[in-house]
Protein backbone atom coordinates (compact mmCIF):
# COMPACT_ATOMS: atom_id res chain seq x y z
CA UNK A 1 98.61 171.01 103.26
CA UNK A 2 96.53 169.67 100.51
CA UNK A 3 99.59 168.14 98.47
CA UNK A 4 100.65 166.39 101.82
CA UNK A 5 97.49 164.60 102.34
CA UNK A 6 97.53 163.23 98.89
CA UNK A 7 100.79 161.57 99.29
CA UNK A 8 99.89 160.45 102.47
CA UNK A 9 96.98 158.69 101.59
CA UNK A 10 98.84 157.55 98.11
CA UNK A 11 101.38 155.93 100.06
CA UNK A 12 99.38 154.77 102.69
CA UNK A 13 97.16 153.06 99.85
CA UNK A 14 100.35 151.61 98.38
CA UNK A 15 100.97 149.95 101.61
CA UNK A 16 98.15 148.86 102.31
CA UNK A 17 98.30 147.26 98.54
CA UNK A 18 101.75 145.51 99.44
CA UNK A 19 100.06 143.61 102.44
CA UNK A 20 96.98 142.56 100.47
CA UNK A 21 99.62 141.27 97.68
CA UNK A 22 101.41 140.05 100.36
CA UNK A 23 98.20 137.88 102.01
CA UNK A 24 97.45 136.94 98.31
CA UNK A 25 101.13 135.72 97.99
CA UNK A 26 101.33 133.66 100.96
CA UNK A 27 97.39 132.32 100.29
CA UNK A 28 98.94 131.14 97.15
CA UNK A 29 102.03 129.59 98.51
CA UNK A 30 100.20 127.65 101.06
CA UNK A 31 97.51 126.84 97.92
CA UNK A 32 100.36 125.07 96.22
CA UNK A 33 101.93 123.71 98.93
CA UNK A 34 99.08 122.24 99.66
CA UNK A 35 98.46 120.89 96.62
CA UNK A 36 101.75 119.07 96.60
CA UNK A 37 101.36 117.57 99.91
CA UNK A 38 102.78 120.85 101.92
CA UNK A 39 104.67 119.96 104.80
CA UNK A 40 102.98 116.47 105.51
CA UNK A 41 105.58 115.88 102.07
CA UNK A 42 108.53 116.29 104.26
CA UNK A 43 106.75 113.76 107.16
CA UNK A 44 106.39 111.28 104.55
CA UNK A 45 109.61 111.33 102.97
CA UNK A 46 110.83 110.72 106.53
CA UNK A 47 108.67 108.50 107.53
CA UNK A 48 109.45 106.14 104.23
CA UNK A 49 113.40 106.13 104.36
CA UNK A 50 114.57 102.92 106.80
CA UNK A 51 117.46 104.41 107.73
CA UNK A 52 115.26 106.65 109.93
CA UNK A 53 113.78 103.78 112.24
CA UNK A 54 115.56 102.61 115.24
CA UNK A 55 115.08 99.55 117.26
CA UNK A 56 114.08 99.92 121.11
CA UNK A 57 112.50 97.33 123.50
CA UNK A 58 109.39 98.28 124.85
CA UNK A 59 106.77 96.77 127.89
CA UNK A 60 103.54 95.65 126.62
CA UNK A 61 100.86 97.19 128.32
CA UNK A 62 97.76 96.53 126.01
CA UNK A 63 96.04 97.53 122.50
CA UNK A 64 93.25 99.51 121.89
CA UNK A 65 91.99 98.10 118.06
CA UNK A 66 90.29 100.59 116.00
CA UNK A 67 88.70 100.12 112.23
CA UNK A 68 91.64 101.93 110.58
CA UNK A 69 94.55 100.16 113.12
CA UNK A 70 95.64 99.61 116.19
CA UNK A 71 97.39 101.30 118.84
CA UNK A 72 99.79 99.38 121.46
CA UNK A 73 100.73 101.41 124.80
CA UNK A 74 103.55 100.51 125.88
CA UNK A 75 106.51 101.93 128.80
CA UNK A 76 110.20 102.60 127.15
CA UNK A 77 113.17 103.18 128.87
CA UNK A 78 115.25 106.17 127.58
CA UNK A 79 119.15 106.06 127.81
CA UNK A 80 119.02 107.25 130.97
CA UNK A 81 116.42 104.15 131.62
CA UNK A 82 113.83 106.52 133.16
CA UNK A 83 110.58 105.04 132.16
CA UNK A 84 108.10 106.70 129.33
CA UNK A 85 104.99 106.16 128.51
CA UNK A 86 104.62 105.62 125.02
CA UNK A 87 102.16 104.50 122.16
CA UNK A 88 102.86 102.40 118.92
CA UNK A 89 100.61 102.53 116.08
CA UNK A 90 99.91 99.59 113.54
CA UNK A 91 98.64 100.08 110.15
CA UNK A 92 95.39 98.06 109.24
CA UNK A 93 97.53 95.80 107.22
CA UNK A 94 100.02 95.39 110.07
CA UNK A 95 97.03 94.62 112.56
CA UNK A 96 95.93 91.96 109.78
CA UNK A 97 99.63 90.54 110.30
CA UNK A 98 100.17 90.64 114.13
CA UNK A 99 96.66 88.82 114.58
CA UNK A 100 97.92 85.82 111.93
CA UNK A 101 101.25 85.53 113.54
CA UNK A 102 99.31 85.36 116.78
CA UNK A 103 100.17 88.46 118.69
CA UNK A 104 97.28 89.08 120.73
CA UNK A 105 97.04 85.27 121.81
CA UNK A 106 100.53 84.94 122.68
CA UNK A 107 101.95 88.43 124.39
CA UNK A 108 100.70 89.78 127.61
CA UNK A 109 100.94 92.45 129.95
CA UNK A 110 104.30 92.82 131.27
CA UNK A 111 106.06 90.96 127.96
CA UNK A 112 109.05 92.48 126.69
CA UNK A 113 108.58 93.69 122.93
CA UNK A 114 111.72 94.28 120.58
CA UNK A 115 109.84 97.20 117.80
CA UNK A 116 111.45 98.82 115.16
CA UNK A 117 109.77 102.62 115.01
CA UNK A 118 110.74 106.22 114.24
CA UNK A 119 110.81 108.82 116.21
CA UNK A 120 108.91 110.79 113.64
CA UNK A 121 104.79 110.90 114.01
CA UNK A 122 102.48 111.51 110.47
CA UNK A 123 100.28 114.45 110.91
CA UNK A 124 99.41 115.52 114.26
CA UNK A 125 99.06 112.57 115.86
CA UNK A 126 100.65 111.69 118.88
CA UNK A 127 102.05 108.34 117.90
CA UNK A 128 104.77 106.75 116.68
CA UNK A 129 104.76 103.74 114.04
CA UNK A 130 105.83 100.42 114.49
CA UNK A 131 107.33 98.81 111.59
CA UNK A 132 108.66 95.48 113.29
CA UNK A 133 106.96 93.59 116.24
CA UNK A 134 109.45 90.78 117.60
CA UNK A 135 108.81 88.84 120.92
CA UNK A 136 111.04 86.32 122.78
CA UNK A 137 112.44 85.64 118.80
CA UNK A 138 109.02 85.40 117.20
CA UNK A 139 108.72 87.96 114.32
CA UNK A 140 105.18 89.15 114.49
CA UNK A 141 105.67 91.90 111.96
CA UNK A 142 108.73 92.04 110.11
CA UNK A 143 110.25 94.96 109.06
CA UNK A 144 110.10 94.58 104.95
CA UNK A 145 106.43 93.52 105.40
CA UNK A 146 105.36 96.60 108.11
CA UNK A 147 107.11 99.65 106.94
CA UNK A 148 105.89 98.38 103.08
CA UNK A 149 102.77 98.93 105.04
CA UNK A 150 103.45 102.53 106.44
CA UNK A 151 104.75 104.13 103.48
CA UNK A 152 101.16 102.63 101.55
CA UNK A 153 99.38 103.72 104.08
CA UNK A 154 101.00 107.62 104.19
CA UNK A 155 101.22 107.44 100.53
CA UNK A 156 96.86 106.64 100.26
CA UNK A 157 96.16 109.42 103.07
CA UNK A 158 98.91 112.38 101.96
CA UNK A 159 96.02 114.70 102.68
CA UNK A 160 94.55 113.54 105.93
């Protein structure tokens, strides 16, 4: 009975050895991962490809400006042109440009917005980026100059 105790505790010792080595494995892996920008790496190299934005007209609502950016709720219409609530955000170099171009002066509740944006968010946010701003065939924020913008801006803050 004495022999069978031994190997029971031996192996249950050598399981309990795998899962440590196991914890330590995947503690590493996220380590690294980590390290290299993890998953947020991924978000970013979506976020910084064009082909991945899509342009969509949106409803101005209004803007909420904060000291890092700006955030512009809007209503969208899906295909099915139910309405969605929805909210833009603008870099702080992209708030710098819509405010020289005269955004805030000239659009209003109600106006019609034509916005280039993924469908991707950075991080865990809830909102989606808006890389060109156009209104009644104004360009408040064109698309070279705002998703140059983004991709700084993810590139600075990888670890946020």
């Amino acid at each position: 009975m004495e022999k069978t105790t031994v190997k029971t505790a031996i192996i249950c010792g050598c399981i309990a050895g795998a899962f440590v080595l196991a914890g330590v494995v995947a503690g590493m892996i996220f380590f690294f991962s980590f390290l290299n920008g993890g998953f947020n790496s991924v978000m970013r190299a979506h976020l910084c490809n064009e082909e991945n934005y899509l342009t969509c007209n949106i409803t101005y609502k209004s803007v909420t400006i904060r000291g890092n950016g700006a955030y512009i709720e809007a209503v969208s219409a899906d295909g099915d042109g139910k309405q969605k609530e929805c909210i833009l955000e603008l870099t702080q170099k992209n708030v710098a440009t819509v405010m020289e171009n005269g955004f805030f002066k000239e659009v209003e509740f109600g106006s019609v917005l034509t916005v280039r944006t993924t469908l991707w968010i950075y991080m865990d946010n809830e909102f989606n980026y808006a890389a060109e701003i156009i209104f009644n065939g104004k360009s408040y924020l064109s698309f070279d100059s705002g998703f140059k913008n983004i991709c700084d801006y993810i590139e600075e803050n990888k670890f946020l």
